[in-house]
N, C-alpha and C. Protein backbone atom coordinates (compact mmCIF):
# COMPACT_ATOMS: atom_id res chain seq x y z
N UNK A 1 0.84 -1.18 0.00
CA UNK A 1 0.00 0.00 0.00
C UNK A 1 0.89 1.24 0.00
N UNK A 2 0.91 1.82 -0.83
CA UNK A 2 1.38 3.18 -0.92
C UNK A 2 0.61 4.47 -0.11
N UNK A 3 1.51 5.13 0.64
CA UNK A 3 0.92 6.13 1.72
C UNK A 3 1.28 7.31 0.72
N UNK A 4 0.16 8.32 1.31
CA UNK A 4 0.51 9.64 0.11
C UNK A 4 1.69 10.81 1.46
N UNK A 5 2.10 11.85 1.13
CA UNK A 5 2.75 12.73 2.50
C UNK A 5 1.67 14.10 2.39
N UNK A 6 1.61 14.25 3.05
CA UNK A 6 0.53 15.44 3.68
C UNK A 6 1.28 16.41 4.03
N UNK A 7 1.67 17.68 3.41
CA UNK A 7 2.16 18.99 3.95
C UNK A 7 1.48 19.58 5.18
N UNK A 8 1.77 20.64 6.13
CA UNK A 8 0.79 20.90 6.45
C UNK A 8 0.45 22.39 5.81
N UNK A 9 -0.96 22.87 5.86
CA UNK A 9 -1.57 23.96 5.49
C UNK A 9 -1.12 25.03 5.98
N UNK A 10 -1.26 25.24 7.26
CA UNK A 10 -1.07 26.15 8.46
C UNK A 10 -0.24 26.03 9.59
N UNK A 11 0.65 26.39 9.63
CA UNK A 11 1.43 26.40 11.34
C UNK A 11 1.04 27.55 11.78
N UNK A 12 0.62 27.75 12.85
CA UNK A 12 0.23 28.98 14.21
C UNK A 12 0.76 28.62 15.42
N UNK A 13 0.51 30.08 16.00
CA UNK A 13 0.34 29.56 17.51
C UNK A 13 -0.96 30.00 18.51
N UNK A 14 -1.45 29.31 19.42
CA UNK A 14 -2.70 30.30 19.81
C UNK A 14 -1.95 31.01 21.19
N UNK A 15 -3.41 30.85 21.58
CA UNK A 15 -3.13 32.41 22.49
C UNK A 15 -2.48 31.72 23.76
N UNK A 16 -2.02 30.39 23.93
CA UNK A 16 -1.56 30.06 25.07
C UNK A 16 -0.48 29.22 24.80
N UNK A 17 0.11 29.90 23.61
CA UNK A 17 1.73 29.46 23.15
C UNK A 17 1.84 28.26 22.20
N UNK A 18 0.80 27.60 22.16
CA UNK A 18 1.38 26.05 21.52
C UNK A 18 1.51 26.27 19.85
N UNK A 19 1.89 25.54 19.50
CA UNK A 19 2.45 25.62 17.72
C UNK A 19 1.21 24.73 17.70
N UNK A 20 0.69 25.43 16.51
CA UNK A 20 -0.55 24.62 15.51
C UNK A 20 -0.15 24.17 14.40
N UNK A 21 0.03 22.80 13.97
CA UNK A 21 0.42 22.36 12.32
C UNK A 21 -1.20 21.78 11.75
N UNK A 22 -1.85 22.47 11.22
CA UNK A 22 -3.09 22.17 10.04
C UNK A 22 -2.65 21.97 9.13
N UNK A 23 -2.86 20.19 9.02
CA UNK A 23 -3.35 20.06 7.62
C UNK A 23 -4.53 19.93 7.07
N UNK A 24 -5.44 21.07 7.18
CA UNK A 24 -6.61 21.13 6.42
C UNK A 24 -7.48 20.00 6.27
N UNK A 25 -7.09 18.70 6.46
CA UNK A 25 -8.64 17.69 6.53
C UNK A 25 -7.74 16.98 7.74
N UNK A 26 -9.10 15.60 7.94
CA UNK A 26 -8.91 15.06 8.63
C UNK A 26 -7.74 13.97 8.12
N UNK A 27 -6.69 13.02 9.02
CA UNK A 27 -5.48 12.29 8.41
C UNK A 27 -5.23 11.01 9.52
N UNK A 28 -5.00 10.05 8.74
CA UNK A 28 -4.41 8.96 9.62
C UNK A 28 -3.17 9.06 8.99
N UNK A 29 -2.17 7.97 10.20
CA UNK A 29 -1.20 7.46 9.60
C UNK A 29 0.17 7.73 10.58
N UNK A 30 1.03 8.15 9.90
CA UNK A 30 2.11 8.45 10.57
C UNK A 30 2.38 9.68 10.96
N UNK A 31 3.32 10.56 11.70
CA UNK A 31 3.96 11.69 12.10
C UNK A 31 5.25 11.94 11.74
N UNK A 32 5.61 12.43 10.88
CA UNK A 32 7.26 12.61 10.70
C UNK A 32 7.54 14.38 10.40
N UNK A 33 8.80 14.32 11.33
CA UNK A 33 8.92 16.00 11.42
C UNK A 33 10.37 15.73 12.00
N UNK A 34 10.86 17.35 11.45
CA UNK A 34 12.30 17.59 11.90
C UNK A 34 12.32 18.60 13.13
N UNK A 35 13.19 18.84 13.99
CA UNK A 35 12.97 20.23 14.64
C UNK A 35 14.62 20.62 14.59
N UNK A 36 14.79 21.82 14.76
CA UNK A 36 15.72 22.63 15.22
C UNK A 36 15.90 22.89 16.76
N UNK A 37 15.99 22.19 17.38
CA UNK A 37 16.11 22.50 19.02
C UNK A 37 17.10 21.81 19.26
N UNK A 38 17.88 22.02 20.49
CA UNK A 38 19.02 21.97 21.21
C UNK A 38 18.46 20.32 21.72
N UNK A 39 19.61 19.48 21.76
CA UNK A 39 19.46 17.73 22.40
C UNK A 39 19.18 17.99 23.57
N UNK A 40 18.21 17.25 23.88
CA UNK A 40 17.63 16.97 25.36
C UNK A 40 16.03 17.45 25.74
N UNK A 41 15.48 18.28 24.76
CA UNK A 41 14.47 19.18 24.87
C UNK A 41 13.41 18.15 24.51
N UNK A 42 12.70 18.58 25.22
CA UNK A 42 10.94 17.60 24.60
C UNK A 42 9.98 18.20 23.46
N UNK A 43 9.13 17.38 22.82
CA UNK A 43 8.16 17.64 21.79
C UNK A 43 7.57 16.97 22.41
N UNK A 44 6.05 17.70 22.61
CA UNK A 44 4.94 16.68 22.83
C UNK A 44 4.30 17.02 21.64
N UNK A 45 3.60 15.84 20.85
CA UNK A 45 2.49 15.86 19.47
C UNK A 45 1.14 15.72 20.06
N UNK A 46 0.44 16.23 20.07
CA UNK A 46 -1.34 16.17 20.64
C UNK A 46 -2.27 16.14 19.24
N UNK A 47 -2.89 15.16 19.04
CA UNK A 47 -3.70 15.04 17.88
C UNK A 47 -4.93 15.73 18.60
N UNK A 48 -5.59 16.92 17.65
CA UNK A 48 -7.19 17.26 17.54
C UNK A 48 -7.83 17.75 16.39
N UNK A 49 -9.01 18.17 16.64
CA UNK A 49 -9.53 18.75 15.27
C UNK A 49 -10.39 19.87 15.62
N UNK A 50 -10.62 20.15 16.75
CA UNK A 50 -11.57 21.51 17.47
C UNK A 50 -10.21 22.74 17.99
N UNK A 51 -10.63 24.12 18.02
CA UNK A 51 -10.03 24.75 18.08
C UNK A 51 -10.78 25.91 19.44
N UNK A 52 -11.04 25.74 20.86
CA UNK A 52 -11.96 26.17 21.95
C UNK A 52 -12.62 27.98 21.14
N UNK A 53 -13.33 28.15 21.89
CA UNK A 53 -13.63 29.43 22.37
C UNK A 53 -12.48 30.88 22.17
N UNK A 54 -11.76 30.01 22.97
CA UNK A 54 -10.11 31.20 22.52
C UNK A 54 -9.09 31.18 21.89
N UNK A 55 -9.37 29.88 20.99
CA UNK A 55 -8.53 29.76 19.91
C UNK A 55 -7.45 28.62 20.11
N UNK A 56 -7.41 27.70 21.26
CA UNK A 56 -6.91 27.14 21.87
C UNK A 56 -7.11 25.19 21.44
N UNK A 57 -6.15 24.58 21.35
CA UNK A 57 -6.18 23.16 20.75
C UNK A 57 -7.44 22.42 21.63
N UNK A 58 -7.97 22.02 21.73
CA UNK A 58 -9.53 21.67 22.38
C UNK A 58 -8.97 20.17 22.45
N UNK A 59 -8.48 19.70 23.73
CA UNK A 59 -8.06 18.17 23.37
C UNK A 59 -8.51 17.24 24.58
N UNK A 60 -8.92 16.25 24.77
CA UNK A 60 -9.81 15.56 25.76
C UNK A 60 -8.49 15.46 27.12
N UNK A 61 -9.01 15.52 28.12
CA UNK A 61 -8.45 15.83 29.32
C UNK A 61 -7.61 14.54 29.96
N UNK A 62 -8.47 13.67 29.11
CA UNK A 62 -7.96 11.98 29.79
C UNK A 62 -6.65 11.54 29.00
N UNK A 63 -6.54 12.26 27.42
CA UNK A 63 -5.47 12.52 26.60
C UNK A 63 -3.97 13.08 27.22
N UNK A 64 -4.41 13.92 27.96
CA UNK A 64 -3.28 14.91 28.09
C UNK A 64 -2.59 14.05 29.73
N UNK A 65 -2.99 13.12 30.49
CA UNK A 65 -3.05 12.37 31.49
C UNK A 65 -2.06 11.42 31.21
N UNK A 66 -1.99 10.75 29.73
CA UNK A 66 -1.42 9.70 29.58
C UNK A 66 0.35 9.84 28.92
């Protein structure tokens, strides 16, 4: 099975700092990304698709726990 690669649309940030990568529809599959940060530093990836009231990643609470 051949997988297609998905750019993303949009990178932001909202109003409570986090980096937004939109790619414009919904996507399964894999995650692959480079960063520029210094060794030792963390990335957390949070999958959603709602964006709150204040502009903020809307992500289930039991998610962010694990």
């Amino acid at each position: 099975m051949k997988m297609e690669r998905i750019g993303a649309k949009n990178v932001f940030q909202t109003p409570s700092g986090e980096t937004i990568v939109d790619f414009g529809q919904e996507i399964t599959g894999y995650v692959e990304f480079t960063v520029d940060a210094k060794a030792g530093g963390k990335v957390r990836i949070l999958h959603g698709e709602v964006l709150d009231a204040n502009g903020n990643l809307e992500v289930l609470k039991e998610k962010l726990n694990n």
